[in-house]
N, C-alpha and C. Protein backbone atom coordinates (compact mmCIF):
# COMPACT_ATOMS: atom_id res chain seq x y z
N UNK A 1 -215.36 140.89 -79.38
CA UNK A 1 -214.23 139.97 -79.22
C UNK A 1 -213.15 140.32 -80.24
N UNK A 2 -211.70 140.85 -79.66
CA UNK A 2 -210.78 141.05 -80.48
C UNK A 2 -209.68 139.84 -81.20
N UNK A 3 -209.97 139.27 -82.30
CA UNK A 3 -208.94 138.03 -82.37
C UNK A 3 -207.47 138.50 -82.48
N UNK A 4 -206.72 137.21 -82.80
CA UNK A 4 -205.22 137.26 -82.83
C UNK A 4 -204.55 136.44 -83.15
N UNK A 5 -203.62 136.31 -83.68
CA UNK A 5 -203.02 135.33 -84.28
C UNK A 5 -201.71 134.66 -83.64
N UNK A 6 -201.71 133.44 -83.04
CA UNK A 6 -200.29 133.07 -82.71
C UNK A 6 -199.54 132.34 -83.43
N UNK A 7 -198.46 132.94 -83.55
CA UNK A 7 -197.81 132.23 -84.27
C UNK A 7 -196.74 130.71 -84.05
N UNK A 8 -197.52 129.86 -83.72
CA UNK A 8 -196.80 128.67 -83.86
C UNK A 8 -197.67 127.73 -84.34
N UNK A 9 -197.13 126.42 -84.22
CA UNK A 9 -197.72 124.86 -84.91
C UNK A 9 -197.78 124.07 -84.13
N UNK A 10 -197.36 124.43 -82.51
CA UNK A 10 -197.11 123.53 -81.27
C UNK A 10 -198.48 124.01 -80.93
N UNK A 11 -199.41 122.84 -81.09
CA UNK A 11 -200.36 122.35 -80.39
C UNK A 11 -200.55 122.65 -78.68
N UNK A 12 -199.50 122.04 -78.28
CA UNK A 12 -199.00 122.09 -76.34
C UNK A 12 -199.36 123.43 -76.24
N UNK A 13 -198.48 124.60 -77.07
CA UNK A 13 -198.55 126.09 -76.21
C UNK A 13 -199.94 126.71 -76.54
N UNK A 14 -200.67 126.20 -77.95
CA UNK A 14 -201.94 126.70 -78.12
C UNK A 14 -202.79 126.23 -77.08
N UNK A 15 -202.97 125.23 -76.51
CA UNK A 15 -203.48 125.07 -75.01
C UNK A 15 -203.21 125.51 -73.41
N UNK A 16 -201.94 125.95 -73.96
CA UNK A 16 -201.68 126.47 -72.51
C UNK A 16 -201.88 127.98 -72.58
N UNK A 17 -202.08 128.66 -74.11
CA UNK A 17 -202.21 129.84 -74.14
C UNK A 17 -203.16 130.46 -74.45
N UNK A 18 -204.35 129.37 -74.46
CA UNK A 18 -205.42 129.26 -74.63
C UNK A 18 -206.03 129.61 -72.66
N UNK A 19 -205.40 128.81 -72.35
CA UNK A 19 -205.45 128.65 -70.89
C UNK A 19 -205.37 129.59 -70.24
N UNK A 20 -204.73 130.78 -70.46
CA UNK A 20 -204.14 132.00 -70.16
C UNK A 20 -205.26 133.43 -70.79
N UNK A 21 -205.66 132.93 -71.52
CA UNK A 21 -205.85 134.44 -72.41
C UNK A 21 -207.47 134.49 -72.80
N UNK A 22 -208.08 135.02 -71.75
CA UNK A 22 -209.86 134.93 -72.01
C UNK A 22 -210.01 136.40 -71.81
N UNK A 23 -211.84 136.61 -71.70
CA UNK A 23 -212.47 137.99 -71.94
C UNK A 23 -212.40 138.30 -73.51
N UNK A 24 -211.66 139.34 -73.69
CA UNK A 24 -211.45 140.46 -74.83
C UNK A 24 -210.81 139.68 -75.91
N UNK A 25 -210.56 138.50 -76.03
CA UNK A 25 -209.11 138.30 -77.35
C UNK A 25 -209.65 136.53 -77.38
N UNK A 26 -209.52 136.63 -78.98
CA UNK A 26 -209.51 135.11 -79.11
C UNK A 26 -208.61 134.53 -79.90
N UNK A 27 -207.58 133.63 -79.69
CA UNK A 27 -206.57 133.19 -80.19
C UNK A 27 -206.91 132.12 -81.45
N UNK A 28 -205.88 132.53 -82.70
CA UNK A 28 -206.41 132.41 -83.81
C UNK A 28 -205.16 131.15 -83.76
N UNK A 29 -205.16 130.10 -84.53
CA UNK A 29 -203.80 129.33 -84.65
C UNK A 29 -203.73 129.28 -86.04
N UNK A 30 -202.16 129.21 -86.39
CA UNK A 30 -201.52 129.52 -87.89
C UNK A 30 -202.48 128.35 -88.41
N UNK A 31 -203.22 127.14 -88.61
CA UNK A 31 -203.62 126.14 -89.06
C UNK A 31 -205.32 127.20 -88.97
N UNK A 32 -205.85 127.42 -88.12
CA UNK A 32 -206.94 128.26 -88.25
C UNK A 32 -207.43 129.83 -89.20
N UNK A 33 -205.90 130.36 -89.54
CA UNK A 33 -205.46 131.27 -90.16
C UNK A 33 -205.25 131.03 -91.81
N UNK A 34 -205.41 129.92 -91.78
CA UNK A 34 -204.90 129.36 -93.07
C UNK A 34 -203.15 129.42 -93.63
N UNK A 35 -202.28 129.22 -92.51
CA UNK A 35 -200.86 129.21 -92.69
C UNK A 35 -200.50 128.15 -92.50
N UNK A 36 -199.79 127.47 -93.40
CA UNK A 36 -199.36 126.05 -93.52
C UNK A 36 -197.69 126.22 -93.78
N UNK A 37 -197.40 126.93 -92.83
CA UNK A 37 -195.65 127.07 -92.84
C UNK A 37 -194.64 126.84 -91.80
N UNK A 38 -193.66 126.19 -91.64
CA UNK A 38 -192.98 126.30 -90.66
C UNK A 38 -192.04 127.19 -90.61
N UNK A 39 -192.03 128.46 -89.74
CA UNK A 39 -191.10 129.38 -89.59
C UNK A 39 -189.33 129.17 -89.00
N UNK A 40 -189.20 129.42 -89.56
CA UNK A 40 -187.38 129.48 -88.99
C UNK A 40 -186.60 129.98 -87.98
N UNK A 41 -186.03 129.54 -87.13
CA UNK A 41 -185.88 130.08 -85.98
C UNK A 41 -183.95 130.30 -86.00
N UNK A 42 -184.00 130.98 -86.70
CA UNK A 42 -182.33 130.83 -87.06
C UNK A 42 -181.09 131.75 -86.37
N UNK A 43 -181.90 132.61 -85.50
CA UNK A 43 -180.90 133.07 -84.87
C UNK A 43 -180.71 132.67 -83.50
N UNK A 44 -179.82 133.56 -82.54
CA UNK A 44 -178.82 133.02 -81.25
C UNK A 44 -179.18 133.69 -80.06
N UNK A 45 -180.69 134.20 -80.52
CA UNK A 45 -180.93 134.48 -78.96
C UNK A 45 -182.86 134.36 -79.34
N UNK A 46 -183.56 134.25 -77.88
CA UNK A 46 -184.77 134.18 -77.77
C UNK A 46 -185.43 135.37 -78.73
N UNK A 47 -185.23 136.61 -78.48
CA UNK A 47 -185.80 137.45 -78.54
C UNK A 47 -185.70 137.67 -79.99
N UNK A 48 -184.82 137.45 -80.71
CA UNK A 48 -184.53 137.79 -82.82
C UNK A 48 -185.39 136.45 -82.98
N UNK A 49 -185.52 135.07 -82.58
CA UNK A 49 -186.14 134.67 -83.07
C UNK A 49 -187.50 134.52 -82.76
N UNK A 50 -188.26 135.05 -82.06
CA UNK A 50 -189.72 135.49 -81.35
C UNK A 50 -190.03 136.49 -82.47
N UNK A 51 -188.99 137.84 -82.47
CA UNK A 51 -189.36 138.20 -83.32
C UNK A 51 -189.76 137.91 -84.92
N UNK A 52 -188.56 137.12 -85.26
CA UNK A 52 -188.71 136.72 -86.80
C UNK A 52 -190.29 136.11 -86.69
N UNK A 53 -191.12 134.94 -85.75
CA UNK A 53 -192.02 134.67 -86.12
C UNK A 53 -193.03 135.37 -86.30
N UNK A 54 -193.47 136.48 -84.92
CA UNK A 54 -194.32 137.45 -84.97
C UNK A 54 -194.45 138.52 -86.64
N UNK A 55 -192.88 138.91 -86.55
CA UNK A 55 -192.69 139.53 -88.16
C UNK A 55 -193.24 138.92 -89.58
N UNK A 56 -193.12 137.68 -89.53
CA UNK A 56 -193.19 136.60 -90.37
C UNK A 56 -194.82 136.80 -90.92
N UNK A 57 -195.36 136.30 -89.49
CA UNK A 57 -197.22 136.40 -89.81
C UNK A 57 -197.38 137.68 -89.95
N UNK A 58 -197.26 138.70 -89.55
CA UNK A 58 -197.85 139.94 -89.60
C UNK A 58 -197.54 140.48 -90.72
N UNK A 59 -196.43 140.26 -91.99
CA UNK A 59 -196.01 140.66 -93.13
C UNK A 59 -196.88 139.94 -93.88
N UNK A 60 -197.26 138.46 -93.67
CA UNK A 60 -197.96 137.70 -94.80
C UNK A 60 -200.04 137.88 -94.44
N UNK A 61 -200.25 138.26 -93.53
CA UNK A 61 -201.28 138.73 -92.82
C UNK A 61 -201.78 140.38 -92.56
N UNK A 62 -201.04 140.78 -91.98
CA UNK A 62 -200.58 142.14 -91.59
C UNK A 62 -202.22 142.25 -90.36
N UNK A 63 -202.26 141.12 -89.66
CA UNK A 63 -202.76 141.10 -88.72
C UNK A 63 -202.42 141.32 -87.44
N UNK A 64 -202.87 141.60 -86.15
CA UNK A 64 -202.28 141.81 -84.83
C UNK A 64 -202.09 140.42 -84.70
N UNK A 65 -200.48 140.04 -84.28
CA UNK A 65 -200.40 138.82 -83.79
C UNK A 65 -198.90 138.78 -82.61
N UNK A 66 -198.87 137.47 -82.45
CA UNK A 66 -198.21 137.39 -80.95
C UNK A 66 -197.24 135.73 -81.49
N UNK A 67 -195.65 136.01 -81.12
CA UNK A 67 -195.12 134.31 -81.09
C UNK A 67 -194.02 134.34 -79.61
N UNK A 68 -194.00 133.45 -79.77
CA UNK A 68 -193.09 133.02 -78.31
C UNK A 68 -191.85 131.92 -78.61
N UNK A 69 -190.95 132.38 -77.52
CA UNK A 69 -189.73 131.46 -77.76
C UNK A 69 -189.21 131.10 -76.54
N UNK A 70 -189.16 129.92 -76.42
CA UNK A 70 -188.87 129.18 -74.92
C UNK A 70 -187.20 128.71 -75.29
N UNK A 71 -186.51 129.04 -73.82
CA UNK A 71 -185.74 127.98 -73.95
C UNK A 71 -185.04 128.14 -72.19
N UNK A 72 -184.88 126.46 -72.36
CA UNK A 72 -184.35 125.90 -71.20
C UNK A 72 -182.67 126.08 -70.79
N UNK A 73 -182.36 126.76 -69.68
CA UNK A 73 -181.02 127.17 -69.90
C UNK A 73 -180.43 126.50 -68.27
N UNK A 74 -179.04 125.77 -68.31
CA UNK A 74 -179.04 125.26 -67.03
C UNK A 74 -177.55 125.74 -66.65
N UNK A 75 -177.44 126.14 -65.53
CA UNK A 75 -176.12 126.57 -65.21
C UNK A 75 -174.88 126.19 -65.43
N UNK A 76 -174.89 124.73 -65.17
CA UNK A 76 -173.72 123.95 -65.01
C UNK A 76 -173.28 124.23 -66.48
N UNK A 77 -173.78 124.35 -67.10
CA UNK A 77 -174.05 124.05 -69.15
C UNK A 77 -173.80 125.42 -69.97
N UNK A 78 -173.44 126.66 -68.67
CA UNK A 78 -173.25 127.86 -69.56
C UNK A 78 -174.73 128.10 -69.86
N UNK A 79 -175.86 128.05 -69.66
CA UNK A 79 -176.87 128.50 -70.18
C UNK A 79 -177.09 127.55 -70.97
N UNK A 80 -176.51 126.16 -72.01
CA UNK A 80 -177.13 125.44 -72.81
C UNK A 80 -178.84 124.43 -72.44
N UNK A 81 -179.27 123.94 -73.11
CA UNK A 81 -179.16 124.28 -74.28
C UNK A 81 -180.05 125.61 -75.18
N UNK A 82 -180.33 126.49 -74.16
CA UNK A 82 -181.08 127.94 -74.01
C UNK A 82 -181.59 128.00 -75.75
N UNK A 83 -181.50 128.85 -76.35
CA UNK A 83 -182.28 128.97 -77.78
C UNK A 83 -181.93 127.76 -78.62
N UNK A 84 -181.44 126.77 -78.61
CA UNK A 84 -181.28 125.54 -79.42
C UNK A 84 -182.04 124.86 -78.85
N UNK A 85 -183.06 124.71 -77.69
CA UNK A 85 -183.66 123.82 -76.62
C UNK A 85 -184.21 122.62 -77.62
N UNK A 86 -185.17 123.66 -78.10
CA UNK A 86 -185.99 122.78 -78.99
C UNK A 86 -185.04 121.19 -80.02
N UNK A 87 -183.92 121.88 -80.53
CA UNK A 87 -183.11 120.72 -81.50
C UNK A 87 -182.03 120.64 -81.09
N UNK A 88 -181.93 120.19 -79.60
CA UNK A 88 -180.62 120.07 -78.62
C UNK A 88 -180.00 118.78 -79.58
N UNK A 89 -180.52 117.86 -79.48
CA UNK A 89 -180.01 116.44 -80.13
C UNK A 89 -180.04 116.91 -81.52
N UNK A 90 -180.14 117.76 -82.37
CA UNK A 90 -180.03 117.74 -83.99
C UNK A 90 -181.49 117.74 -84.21
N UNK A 91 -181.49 117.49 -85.55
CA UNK A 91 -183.19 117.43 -86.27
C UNK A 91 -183.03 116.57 -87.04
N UNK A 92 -184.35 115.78 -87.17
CA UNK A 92 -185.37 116.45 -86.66
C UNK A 92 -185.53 116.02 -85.60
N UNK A 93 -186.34 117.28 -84.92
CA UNK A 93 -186.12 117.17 -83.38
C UNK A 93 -186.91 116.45 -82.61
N UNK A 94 -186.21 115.92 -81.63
CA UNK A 94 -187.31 114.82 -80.47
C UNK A 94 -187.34 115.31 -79.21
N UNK A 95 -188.01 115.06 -78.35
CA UNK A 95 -187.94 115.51 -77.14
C UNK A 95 -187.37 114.72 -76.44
N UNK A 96 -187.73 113.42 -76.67
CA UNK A 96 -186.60 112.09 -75.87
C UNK A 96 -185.61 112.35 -75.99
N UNK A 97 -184.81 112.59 -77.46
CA UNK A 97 -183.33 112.45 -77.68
C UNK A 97 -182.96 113.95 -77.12
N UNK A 98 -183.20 115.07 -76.80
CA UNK A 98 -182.91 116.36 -76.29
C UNK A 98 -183.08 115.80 -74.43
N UNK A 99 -183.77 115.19 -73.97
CA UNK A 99 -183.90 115.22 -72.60
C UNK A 99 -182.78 114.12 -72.24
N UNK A 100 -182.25 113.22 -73.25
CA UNK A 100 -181.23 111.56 -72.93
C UNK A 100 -179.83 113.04 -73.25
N UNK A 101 -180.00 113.89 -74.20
CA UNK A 101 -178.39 114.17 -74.30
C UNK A 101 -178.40 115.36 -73.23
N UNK A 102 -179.30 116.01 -72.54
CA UNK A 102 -179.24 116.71 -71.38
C UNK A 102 -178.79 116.05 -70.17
N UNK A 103 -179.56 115.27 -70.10
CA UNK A 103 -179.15 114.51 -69.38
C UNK A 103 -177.93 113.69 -68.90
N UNK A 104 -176.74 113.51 -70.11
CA UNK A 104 -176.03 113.02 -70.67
C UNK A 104 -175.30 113.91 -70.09
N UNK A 105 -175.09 115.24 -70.39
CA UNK A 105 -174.53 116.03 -70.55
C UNK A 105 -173.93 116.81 -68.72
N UNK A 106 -174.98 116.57 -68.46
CA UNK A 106 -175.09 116.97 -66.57
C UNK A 106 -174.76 115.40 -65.59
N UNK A 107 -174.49 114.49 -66.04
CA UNK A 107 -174.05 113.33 -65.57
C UNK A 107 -172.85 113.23 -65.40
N UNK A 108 -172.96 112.98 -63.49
CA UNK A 108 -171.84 113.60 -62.98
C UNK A 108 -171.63 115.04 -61.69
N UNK A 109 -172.15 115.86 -62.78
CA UNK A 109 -172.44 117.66 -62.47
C UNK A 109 -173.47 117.89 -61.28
N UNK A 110 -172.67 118.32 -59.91
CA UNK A 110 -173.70 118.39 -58.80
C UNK A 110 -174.80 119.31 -59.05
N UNK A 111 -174.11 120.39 -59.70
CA UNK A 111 -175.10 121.77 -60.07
C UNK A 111 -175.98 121.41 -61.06
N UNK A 112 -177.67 121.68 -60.61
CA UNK A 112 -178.35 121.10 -61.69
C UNK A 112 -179.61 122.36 -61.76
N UNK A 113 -179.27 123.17 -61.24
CA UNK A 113 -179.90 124.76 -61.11
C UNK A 113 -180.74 125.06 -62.70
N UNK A 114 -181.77 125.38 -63.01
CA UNK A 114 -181.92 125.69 -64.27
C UNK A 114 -183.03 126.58 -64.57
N UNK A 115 -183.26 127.34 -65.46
CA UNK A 115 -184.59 127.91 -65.34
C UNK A 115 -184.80 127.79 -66.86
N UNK A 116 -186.49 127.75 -66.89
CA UNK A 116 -186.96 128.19 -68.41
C UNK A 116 -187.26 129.70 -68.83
N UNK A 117 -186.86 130.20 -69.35
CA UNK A 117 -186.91 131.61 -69.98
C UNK A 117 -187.80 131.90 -71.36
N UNK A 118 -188.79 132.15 -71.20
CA UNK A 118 -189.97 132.83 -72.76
C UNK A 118 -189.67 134.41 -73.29
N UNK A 119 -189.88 134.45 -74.08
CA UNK A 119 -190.01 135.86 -74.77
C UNK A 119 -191.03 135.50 -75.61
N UNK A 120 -192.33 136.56 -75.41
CA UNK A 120 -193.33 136.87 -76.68
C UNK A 120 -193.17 138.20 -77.14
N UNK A 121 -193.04 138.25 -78.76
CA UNK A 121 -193.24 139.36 -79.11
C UNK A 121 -194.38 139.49 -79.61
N UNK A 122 -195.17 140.17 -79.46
CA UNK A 122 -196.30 140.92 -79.87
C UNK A 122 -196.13 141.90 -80.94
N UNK A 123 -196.85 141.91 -81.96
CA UNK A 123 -197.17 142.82 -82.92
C UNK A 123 -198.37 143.70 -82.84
N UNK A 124 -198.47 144.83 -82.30
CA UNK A 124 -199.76 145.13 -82.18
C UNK A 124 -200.23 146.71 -83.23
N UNK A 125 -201.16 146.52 -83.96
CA UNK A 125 -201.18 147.58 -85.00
C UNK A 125 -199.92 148.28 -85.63
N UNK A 126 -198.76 147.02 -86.09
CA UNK A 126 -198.02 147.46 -86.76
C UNK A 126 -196.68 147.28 -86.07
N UNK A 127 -196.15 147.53 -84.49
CA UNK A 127 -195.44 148.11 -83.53
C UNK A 127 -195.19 146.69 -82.65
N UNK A 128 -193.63 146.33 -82.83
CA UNK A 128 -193.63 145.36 -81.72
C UNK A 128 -193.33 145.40 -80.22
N UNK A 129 -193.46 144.77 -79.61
CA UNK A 129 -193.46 144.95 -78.03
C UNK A 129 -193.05 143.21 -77.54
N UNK A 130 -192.27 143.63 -77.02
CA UNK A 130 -192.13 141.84 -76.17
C UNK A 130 -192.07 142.11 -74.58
N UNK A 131 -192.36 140.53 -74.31
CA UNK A 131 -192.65 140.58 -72.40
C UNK A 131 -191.42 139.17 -72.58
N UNK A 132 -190.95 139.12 -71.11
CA UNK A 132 -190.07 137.97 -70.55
C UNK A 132 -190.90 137.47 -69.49
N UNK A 133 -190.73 135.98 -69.44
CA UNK A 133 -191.30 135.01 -68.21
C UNK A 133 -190.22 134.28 -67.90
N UNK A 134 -189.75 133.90 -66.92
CA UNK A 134 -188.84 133.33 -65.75
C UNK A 134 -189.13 132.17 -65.09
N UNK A 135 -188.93 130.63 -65.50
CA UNK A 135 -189.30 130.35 -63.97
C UNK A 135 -187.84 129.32 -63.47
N UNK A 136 -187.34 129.42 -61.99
CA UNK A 136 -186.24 128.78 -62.05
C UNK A 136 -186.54 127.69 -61.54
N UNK A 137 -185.38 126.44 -61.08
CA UNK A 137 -186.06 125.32 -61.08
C UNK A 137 -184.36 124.60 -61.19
N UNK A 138 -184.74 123.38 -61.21
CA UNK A 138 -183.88 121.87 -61.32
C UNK A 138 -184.19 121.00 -62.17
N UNK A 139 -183.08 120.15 -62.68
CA UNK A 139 -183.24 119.33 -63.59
C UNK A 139 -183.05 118.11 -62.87
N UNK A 140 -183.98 117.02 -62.84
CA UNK A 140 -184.11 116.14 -62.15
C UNK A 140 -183.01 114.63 -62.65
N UNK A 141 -182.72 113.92 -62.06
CA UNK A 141 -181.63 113.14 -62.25
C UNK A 141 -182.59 112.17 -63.41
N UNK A 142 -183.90 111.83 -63.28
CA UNK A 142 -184.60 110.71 -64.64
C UNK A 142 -185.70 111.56 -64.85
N UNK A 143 -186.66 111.00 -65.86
CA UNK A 143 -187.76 111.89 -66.57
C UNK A 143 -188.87 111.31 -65.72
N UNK A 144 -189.87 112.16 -65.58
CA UNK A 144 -191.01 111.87 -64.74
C UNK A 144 -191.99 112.24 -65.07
N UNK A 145 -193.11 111.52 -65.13
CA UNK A 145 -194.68 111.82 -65.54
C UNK A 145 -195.00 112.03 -67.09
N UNK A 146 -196.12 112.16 -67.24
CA UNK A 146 -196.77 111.81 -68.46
C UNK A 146 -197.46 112.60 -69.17
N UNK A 147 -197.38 113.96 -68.64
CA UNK A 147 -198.00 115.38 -68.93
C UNK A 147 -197.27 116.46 -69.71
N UNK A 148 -197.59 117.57 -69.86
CA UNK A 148 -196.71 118.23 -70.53
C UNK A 148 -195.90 117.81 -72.06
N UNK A 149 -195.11 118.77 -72.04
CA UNK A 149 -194.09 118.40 -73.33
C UNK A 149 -193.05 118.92 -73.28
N UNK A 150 -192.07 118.81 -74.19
CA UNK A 150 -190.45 119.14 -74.16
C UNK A 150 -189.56 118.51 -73.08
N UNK A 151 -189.31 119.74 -72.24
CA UNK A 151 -188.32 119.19 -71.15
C UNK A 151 -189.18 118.67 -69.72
N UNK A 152 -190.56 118.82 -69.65
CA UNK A 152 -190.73 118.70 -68.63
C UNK A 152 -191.06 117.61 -67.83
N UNK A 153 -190.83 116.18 -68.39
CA UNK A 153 -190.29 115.27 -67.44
C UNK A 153 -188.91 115.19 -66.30
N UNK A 154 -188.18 116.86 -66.91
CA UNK A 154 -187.02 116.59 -66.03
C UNK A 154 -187.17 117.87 -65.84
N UNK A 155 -187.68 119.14 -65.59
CA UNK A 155 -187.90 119.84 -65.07
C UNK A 155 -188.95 120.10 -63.47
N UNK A 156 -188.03 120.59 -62.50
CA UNK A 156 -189.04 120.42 -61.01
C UNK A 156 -188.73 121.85 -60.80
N UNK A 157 -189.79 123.15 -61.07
CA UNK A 157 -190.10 124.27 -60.31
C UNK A 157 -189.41 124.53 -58.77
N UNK A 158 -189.03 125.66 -58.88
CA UNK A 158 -188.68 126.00 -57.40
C UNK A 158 -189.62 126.02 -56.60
N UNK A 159 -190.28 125.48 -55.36
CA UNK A 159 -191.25 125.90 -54.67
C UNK A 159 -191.85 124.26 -54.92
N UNK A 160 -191.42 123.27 -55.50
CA UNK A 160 -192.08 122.24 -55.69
C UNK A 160 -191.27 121.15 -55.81
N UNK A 161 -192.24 119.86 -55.43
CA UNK A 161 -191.23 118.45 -55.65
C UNK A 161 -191.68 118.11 -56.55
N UNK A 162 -192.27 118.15 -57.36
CA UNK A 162 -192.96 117.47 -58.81
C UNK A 162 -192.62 118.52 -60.41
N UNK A 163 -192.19 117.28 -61.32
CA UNK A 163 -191.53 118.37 -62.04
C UNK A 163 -193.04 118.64 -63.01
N UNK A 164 -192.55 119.36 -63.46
CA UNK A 164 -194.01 120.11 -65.11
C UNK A 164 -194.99 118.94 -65.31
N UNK A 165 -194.03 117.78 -65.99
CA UNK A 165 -194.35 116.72 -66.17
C UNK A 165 -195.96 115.82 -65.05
N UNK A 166 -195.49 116.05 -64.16
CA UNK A 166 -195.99 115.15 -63.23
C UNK A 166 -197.73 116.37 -62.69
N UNK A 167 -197.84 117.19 -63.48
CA UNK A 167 -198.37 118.43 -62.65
C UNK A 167 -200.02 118.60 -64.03
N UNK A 168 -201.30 118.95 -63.23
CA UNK A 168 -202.01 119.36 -64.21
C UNK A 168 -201.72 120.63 -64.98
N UNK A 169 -202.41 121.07 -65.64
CA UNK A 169 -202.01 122.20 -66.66
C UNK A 169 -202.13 123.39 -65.66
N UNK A 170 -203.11 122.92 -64.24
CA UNK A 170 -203.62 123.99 -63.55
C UNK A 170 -202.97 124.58 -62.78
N UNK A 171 -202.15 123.43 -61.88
CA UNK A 171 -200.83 123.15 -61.34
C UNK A 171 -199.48 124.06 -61.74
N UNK A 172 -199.28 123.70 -63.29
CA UNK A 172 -198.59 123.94 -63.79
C UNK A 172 -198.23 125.63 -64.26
N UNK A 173 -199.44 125.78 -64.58
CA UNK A 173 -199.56 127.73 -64.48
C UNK A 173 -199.21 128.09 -63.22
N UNK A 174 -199.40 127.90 -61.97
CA UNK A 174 -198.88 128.46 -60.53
C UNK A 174 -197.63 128.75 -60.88
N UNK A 175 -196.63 128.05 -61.73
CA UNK A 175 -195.56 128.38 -61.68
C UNK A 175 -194.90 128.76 -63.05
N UNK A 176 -195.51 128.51 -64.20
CA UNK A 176 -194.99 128.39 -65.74
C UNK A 176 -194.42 129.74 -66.25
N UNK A 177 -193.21 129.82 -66.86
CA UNK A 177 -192.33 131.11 -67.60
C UNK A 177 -193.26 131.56 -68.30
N UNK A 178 -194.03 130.34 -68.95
CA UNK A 178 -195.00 131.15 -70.10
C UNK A 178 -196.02 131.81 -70.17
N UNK A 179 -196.54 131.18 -68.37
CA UNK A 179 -197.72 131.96 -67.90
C UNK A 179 -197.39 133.39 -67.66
N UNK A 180 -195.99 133.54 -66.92
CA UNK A 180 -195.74 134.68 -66.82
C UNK A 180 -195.30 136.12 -67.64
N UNK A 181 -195.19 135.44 -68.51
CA UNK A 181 -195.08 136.24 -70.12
C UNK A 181 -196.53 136.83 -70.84
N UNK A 182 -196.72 135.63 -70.08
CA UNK A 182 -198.46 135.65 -70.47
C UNK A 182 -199.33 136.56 -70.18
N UNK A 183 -198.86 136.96 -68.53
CA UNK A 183 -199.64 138.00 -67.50
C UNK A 183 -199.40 139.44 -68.14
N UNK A 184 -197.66 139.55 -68.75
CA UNK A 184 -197.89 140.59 -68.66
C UNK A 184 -198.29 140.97 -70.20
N UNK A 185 -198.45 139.76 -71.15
CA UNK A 185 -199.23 140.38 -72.17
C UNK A 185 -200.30 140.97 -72.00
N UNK A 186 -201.18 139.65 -71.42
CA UNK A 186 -202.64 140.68 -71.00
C UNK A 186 -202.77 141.55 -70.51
N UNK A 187 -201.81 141.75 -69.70
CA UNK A 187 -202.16 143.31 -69.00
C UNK A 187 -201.91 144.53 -69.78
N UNK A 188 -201.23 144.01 -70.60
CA UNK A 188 -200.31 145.00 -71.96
C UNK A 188 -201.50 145.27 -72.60
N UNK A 189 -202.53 144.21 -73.21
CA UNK A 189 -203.52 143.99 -74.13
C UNK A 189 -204.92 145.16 -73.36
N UNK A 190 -204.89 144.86 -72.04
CA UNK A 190 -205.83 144.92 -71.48
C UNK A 190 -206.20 146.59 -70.87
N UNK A 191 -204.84 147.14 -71.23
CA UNK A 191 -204.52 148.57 -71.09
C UNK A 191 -205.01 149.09 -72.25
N UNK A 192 -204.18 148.26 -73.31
CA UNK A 192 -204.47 149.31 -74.85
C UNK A 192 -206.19 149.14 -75.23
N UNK A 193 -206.61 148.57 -74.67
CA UNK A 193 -208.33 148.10 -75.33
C UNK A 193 -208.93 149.23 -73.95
N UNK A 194 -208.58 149.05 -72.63
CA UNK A 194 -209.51 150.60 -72.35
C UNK A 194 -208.92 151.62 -72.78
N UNK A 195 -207.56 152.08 -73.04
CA UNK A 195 -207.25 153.41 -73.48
C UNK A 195 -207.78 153.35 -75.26
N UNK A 196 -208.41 152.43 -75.47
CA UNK A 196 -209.22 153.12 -76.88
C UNK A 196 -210.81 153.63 -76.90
């Protein structure tokens, strides 16, 4: 069994990426690792700040590890609130007050088109590598269901009437950006472990 380290403190994605990633690899969490830090996410696009976290652990570790960066981007909005998702309303951040000023914000606005976009970068023996996951979708006029986290009381998948929110975790992979980021890690992972 090869471990790994992810780098975040969100509970939610350690289960869903837990959910994702069996056989060969066992996912280590910064609290399991003995890292008691919150990393900084300070730049203006997904991908510099995916990286900074992955960089972050692997300098203070210099272990193989993996971080991810979500963000929700909606048309009408120019792409907002895309890499700020997380502290749309300011900080410290809530998910209520980010989904009331989204909301806020598209009130009115027929176009409600939106997709979630991931980037993981991977660190693997030294060398980074990142994958993108996609999923597009609508932002629903009120928040719905009791599942999930972040945006997904007002997020509804293309291909579906029920948003994230309203959906099991099982459900929810059929269609999730992160699952799909996810796929092609493993397959990434799953190459380099037979070509050794």
């Amino acid at each position: 069994m090869h471990s790994i380290i992810f780098a975040t403190n969100n509970n939610h994605k350690v289960a869903e990426i837990r959910s994702f990633l069996h056989n060969n690899w066992s996912v280590i969490t910064l609290a399991e690792a003995g890292i008691f830090i919150d990393i900084p996410e300070p730049h203006f696009t997904l991908e510099d700040n995916a990286r900074e976290k992955s960089t972050t652990i692997f300098q203070l570790t210099g272990q193989n590890c993996f971080s991810e960066d979500t963000g929700l981007e909606t048309e009408a909005l120019e792409g907002a609130p895309g890499v700020f998702s997380a502290r749309y309303a300011g900080t410290p951040s809530s998910a209520e007050a980010n989904m009331d000023k989204l909301l806020h914000e598209l009130k009115g606005k027929t176009n409600r088109k939106a997709r979630f976009r991931t980037i993981i970068s991977l660190i693997l023996n030294g060398k980074e590598y990142q994958f993108e996951g996609i999923c597009n979708g609508t932002i629903s006029l009120e928040k719905f269901g009791g599942a999930g986290f972040g945006y997904d009381p007002l997020f509804i998948p293309d291909g579906s009437s029920s948003c994230f929110a309203a959906m099991t975790l099982e459900e929810k992979n059929k269609f999730s950006h992160r699952k799909k980021a996810m796929d092609k890690l493993i397959q990434f992972l799953q190459t380099d472990l037979a070509g050794q």
